[in-house]
N, C-alpha and C. Protein backbone atom coordinates (compact mmCIF):
# COMPACT_ATOMS: atom_id res chain seq x y z
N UNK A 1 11.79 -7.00 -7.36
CA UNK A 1 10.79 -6.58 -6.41
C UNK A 1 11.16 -7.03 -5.00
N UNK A 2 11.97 -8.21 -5.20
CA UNK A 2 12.30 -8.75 -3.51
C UNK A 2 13.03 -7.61 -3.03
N UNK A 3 14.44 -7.07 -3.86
CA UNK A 3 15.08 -6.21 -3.49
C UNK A 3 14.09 -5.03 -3.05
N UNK A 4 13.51 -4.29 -3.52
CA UNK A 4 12.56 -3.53 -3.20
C UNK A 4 12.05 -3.56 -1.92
N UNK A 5 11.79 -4.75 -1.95
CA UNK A 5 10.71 -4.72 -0.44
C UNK A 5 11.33 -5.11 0.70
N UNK A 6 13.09 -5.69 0.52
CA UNK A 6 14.11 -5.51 1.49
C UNK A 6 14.60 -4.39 2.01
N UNK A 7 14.39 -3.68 0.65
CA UNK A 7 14.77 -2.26 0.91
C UNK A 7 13.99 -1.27 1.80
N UNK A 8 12.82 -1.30 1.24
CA UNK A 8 11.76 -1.02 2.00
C UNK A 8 11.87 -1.33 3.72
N UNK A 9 11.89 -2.60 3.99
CA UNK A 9 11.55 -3.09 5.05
C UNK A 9 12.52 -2.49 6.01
N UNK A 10 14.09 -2.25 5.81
CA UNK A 10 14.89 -1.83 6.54
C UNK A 10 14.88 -0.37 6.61
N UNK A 11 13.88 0.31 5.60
CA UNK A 11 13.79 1.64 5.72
C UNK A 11 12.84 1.94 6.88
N UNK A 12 11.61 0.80 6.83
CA UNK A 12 10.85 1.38 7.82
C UNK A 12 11.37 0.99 8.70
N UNK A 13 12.01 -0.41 9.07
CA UNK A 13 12.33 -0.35 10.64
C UNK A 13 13.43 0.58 11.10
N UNK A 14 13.94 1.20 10.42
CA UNK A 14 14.99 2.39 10.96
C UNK A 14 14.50 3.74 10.77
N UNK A 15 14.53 4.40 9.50
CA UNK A 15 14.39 5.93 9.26
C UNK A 15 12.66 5.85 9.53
N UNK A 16 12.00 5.10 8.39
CA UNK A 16 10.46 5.59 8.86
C UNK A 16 9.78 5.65 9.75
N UNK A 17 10.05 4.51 10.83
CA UNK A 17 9.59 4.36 12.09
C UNK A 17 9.45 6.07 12.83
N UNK A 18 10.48 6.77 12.97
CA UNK A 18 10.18 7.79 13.08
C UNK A 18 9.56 8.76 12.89
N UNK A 19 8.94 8.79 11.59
CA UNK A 19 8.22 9.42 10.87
C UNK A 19 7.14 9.49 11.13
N UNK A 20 6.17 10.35 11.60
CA UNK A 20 4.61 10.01 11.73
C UNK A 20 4.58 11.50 12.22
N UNK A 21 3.04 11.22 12.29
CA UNK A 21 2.21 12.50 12.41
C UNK A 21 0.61 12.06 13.38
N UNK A 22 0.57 12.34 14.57
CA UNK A 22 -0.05 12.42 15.34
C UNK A 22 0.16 10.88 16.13
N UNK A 23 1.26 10.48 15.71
CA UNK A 23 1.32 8.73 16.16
C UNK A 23 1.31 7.93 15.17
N UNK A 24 0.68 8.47 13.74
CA UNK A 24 0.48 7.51 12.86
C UNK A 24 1.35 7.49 11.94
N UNK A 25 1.90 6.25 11.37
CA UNK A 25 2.90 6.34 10.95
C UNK A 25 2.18 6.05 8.81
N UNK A 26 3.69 6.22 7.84
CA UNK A 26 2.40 5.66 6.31
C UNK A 26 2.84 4.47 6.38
N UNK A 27 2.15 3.87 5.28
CA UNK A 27 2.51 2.30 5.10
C UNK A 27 3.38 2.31 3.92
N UNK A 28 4.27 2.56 3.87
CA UNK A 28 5.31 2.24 2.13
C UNK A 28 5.13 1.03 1.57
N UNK A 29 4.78 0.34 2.45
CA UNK A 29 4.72 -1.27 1.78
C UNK A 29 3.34 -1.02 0.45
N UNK A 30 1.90 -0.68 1.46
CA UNK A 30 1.02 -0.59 0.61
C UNK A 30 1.32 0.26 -0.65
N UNK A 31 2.02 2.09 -0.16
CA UNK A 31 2.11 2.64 -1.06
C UNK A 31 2.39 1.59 -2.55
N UNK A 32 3.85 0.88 -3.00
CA UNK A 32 5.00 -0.01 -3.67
C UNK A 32 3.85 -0.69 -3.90
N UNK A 33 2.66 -1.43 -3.29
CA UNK A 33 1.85 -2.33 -3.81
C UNK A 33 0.61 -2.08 -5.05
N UNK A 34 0.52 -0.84 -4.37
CA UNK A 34 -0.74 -0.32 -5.15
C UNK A 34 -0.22 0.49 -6.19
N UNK A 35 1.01 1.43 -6.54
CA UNK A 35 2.14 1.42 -7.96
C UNK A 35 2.00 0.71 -8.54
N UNK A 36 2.29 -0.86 -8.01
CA UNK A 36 2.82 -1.75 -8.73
C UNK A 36 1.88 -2.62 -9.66
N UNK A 37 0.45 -2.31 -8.91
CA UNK A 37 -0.94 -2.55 -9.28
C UNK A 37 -1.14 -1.70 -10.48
N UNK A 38 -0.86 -0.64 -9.94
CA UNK A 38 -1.06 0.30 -11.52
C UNK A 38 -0.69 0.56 -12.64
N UNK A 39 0.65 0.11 -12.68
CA UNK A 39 1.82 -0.04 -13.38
C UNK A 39 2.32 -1.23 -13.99
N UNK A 40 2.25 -2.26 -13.57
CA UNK A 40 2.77 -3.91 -13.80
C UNK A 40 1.42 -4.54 -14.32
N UNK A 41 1.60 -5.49 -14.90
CA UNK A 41 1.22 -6.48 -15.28
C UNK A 41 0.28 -7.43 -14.22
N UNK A 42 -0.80 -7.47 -14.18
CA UNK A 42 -1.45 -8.29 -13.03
C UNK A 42 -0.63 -9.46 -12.28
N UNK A 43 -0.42 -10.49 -13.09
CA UNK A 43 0.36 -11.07 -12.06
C UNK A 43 1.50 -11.21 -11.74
N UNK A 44 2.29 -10.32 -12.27
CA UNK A 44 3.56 -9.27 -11.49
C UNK A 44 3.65 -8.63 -10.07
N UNK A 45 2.09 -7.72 -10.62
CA UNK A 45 1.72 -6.92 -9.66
C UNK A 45 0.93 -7.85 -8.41
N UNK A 46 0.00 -8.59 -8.46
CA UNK A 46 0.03 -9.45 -7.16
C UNK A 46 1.06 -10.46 -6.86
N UNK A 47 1.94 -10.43 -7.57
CA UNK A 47 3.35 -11.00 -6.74
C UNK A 47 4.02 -10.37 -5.78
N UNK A 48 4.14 -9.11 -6.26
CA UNK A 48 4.89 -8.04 -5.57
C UNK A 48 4.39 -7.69 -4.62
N UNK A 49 3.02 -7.31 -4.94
CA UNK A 49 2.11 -7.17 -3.60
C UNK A 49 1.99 -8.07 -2.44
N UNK A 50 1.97 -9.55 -2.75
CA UNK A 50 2.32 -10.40 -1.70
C UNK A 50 3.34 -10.31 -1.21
N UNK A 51 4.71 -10.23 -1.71
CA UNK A 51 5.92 -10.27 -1.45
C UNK A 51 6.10 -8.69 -0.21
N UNK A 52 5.35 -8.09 -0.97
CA UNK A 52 5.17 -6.75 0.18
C UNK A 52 4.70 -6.91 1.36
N UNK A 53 3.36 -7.91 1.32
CA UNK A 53 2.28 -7.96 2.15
C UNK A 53 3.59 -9.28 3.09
N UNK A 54 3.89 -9.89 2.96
CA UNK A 54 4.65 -11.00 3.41
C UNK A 54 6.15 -10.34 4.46
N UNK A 55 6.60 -9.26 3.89
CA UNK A 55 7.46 -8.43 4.35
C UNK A 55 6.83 -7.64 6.08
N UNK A 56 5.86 -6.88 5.23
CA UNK A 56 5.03 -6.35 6.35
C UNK A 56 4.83 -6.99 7.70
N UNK A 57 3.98 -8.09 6.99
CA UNK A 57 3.58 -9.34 8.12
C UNK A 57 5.02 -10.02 9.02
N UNK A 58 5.73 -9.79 8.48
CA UNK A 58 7.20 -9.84 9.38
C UNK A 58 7.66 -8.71 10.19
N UNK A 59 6.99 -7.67 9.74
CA UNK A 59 8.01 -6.41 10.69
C UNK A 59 6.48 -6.14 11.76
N UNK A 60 5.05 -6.68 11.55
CA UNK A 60 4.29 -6.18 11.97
C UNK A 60 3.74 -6.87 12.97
N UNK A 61 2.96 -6.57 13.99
CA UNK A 61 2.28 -7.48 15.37
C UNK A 61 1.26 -7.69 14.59
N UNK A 62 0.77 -7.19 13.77
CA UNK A 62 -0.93 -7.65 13.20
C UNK A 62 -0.41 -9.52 13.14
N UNK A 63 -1.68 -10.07 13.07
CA UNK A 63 -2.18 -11.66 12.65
C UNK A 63 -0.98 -11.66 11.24
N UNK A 64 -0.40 -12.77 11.38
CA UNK A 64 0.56 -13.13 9.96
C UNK A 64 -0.26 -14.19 8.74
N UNK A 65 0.18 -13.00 7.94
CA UNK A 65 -0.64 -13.32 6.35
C UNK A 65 -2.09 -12.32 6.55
N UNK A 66 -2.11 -11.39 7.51
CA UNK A 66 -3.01 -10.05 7.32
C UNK A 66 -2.73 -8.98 5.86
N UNK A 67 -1.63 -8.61 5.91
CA UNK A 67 -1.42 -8.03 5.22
C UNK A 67 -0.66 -8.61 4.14
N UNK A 68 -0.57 -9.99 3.36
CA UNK A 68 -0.24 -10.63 2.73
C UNK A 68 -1.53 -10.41 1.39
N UNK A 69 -2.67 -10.47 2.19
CA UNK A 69 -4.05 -11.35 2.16
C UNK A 69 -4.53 -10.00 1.45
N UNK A 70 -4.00 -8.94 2.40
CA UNK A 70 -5.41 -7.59 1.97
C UNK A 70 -4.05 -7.07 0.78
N UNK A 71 -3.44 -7.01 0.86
CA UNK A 71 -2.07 -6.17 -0.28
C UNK A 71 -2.27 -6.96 -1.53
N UNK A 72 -2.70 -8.24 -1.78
CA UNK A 72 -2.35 -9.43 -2.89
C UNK A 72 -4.33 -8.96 -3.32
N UNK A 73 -5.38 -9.09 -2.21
CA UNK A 73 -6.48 -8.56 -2.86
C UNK A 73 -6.79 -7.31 -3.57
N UNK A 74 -6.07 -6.24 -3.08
CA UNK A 74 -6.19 -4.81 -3.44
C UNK A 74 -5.10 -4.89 -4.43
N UNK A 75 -4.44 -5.41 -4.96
CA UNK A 75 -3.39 -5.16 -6.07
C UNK A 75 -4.45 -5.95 -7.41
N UNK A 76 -5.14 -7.32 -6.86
CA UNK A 76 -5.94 -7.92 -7.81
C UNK A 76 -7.06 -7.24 -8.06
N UNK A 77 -7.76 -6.59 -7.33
CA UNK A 77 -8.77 -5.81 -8.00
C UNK A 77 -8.42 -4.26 -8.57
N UNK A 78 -7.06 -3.54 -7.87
CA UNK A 78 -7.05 -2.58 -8.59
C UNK A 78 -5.64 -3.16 -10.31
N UNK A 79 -5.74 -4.48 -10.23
CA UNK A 79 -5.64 -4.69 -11.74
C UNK A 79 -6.77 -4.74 -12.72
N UNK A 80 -8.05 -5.49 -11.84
CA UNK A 80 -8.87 -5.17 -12.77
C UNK A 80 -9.65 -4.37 -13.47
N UNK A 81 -9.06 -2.96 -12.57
CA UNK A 81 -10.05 -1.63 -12.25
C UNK A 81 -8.91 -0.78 -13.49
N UNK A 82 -7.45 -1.50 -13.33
CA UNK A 82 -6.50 -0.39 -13.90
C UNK A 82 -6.99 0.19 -15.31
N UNK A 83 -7.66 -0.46 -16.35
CA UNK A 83 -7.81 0.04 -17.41
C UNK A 83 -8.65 1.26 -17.35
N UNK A 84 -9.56 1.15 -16.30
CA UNK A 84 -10.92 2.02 -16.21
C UNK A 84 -10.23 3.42 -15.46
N UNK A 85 -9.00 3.57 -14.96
CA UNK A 85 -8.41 4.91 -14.51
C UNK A 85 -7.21 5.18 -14.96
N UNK A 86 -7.21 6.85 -15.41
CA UNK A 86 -6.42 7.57 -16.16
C UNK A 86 -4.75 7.15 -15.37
N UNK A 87 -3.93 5.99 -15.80
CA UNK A 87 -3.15 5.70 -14.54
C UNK A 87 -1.70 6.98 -14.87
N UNK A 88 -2.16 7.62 -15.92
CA UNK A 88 -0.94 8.45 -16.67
C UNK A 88 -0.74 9.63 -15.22
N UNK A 89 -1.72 9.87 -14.70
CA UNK A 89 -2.37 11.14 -13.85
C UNK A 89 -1.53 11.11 -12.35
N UNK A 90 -0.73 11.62 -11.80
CA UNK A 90 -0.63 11.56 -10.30
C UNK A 90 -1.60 11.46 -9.56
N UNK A 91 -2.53 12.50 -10.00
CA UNK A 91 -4.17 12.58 -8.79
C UNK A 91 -4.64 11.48 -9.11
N UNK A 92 -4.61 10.75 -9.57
CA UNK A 92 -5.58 9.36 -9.88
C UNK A 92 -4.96 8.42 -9.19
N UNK A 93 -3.32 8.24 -9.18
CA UNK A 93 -2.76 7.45 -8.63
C UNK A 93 -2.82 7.69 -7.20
N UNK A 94 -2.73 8.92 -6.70
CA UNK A 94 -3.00 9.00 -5.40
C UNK A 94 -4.19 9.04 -4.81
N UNK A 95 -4.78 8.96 -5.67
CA UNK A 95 -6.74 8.59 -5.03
C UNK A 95 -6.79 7.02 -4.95
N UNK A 96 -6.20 6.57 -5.85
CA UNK A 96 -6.42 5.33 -5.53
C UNK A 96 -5.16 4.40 -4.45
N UNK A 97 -4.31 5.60 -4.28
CA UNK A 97 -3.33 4.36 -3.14
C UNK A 97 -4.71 5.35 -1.72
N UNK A 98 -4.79 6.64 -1.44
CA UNK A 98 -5.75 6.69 -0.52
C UNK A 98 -7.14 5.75 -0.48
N UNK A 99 -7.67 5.38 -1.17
CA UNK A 99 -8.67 4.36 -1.63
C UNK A 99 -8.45 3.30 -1.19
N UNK A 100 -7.54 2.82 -1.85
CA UNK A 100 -6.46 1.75 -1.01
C UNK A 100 -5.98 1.22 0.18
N UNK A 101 -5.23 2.58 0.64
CA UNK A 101 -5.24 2.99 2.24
C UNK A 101 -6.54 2.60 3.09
N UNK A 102 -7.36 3.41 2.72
CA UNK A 102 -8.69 3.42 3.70
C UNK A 102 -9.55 2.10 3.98
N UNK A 103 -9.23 1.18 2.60
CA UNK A 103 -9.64 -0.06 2.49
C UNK A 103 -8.90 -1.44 3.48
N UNK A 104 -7.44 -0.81 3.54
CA UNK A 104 -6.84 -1.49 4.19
C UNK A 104 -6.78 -1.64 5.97
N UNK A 105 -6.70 -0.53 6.13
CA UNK A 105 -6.43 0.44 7.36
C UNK A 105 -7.91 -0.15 7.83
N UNK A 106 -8.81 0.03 7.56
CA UNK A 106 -10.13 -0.26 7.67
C UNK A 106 -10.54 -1.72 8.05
N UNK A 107 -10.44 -2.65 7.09
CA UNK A 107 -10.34 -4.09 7.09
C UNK A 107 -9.43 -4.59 8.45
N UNK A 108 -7.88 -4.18 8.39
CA UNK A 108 -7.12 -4.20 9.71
C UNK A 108 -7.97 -3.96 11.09
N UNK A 109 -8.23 -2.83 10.92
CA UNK A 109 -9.15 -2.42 12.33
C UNK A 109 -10.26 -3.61 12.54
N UNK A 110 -11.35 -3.62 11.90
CA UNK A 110 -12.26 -4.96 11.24
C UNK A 110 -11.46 -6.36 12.25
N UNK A 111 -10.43 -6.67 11.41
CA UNK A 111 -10.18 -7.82 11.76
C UNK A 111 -9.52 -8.16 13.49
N UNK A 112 -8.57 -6.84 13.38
CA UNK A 112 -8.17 -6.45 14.89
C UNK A 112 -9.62 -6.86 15.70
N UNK A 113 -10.59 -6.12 15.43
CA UNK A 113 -11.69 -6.07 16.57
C UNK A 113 -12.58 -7.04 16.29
N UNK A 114 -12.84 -7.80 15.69
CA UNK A 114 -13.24 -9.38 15.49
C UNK A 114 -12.54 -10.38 16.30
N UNK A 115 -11.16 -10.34 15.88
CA UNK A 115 -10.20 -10.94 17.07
C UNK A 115 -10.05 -10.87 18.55
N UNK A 116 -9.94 -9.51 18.66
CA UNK A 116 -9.78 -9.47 20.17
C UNK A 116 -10.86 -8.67 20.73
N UNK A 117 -12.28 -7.69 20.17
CA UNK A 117 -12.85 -7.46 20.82
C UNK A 117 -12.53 -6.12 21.38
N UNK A 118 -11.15 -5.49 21.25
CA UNK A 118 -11.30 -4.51 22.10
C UNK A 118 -10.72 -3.52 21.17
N UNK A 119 -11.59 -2.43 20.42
CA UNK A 119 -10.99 -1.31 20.08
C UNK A 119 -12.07 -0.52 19.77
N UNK A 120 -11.33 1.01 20.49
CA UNK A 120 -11.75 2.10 20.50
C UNK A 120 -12.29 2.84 19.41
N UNK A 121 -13.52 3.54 19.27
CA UNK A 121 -14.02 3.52 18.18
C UNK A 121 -13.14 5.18 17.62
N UNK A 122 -13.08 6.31 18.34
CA UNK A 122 -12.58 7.77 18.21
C UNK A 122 -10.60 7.13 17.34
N UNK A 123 -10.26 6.50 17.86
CA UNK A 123 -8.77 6.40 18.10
C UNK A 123 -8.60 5.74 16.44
N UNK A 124 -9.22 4.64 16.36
CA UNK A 124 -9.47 4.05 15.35
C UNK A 124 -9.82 4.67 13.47
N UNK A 125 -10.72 5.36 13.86
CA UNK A 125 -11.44 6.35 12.95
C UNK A 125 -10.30 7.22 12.22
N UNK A 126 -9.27 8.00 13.88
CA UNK A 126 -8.50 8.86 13.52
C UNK A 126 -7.24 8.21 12.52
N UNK A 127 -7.17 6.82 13.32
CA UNK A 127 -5.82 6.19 12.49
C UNK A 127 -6.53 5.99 10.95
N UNK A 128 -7.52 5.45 10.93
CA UNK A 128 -8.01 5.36 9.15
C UNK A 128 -7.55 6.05 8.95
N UNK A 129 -8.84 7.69 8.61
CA UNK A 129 -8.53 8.68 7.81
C UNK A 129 -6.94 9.63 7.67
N UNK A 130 -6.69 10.01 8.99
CA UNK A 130 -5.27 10.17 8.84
C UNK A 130 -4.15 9.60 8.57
N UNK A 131 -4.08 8.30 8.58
CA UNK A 131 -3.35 7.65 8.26
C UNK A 131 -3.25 7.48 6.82
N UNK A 132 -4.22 7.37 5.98
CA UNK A 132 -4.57 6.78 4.79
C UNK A 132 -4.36 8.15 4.03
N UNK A 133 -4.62 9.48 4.57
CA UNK A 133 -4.20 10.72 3.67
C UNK A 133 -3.11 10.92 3.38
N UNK A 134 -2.49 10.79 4.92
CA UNK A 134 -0.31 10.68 5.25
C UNK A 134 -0.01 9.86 4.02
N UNK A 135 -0.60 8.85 4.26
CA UNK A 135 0.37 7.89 3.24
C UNK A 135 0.17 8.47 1.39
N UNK A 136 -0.94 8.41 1.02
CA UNK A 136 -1.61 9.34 0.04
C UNK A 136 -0.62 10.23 -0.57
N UNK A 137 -0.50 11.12 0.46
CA UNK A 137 0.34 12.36 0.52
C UNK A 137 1.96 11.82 0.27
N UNK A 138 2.28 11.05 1.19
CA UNK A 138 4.01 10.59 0.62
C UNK A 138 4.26 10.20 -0.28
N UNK A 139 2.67 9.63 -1.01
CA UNK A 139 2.95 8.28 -2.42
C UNK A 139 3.72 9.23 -3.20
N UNK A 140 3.69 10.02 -3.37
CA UNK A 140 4.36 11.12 -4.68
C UNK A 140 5.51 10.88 -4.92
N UNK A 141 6.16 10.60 -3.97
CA UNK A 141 7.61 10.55 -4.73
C UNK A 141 8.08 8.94 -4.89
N UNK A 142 7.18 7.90 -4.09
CA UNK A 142 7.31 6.77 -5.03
C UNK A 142 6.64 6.49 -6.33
N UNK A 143 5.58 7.53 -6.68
CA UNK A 143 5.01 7.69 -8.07
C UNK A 143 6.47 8.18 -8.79
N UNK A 144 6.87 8.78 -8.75
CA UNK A 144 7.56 9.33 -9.39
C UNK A 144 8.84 8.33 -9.68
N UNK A 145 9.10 7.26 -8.51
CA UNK A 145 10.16 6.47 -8.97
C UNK A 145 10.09 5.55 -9.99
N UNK A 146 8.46 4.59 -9.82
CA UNK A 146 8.09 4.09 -10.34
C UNK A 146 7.60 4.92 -11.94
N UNK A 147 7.34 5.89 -12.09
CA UNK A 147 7.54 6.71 -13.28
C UNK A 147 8.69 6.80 -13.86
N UNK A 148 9.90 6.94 -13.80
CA UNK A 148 10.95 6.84 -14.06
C UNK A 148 11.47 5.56 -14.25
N UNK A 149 11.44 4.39 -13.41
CA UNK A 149 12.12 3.35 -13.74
C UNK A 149 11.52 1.76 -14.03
N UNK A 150 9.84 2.69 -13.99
CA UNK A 150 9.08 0.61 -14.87
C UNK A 150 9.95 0.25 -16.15
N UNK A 151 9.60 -0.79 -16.45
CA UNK A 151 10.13 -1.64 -17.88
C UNK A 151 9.88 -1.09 -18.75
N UNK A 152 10.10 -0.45 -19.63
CA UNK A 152 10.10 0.16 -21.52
C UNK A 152 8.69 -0.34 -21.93
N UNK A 153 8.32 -1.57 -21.81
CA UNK A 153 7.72 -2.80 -22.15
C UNK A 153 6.43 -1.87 -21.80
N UNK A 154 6.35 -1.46 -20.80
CA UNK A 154 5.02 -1.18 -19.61
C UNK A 154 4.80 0.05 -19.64
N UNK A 155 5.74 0.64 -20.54
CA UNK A 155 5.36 2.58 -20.79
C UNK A 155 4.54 2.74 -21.83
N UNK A 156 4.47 1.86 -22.76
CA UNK A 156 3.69 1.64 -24.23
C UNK A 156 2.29 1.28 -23.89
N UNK A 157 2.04 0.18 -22.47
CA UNK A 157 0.74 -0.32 -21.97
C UNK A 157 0.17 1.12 -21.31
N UNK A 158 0.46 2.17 -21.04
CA UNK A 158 -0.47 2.88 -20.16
C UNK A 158 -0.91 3.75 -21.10
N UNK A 159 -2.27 3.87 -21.26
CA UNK A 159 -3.63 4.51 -21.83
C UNK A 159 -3.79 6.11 -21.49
């Protein structure tokens, strides 16, 4: 998973950075977290998720251990949620990394404007929802990796 989220990390600071749509860019980190939530073993999966969230918090200006904090919570509750959704399903998986998204993206803004007081309410709104669909929308083909290459072990666990 470290490899992963090295991998990751040099993807976004080079190729993804570019990538966006109206300014907003997705979060791959969250995408890899909330998979890994669905897929792994709880405390696998909030390892990874920290290890994600810890990555992030290095490439990112947000407060450090922001996204440590919200990636390691949203991986722990969507472990406890995992039994209760069809995780076999793409649409399920991508409702819940958008779910995810919106929770995050959301909380960020939250904490941003607790901190410093100054953010725009129109600008804000737009980065949630669009942001959180974008990313939604890209999860697909890390569903699909993570479909292909979890542990043997962990193909027998999904319901």
């Amino acid at each position: 998973m470290i490899a992963c989220a090295l991998f990751i990390s040099i993807l976004e600071s080079t190729i993804f950075s570019q990538i966006g749509f109206l300014g907003i860019r997705p979060n791959f980190f969250l995408i890899f977290a909330v998979l890994s939530a669905l897929n792994l073993d709880p405390p696998e999966a909030s390892i990874s998720a920290c290890i994600m969230g810890l990555c992030k918090d290095v490439l990112s200006e947000e407060p450090l251990g922001l996204n440590a904090s919200f990636f390691t919570g949203i991986a722990i509750i969507i472990g406890i949620w995992r039994h209760k959704i069809y995780t076999n399903s793409i649409l399920a998986q991508l409702l819940v990394v958008l779910i995810a998204s919106i929770v995050y993206r959301g909380g960020s803004a939250l904490v941003v404007w607790l901190s410093y007081g100054n953010l725009a309410a129109l600008p804000t709104l737009l980065n949630i929802f669009v942001g959180s669909t974008y990313t939604a929308v890209l999860a697909a083909g890390p569903y699909f990796l993570f479909k292909t290459f979890r542990p043997v072990r962990l193909r027998q666990d999904i319901h």
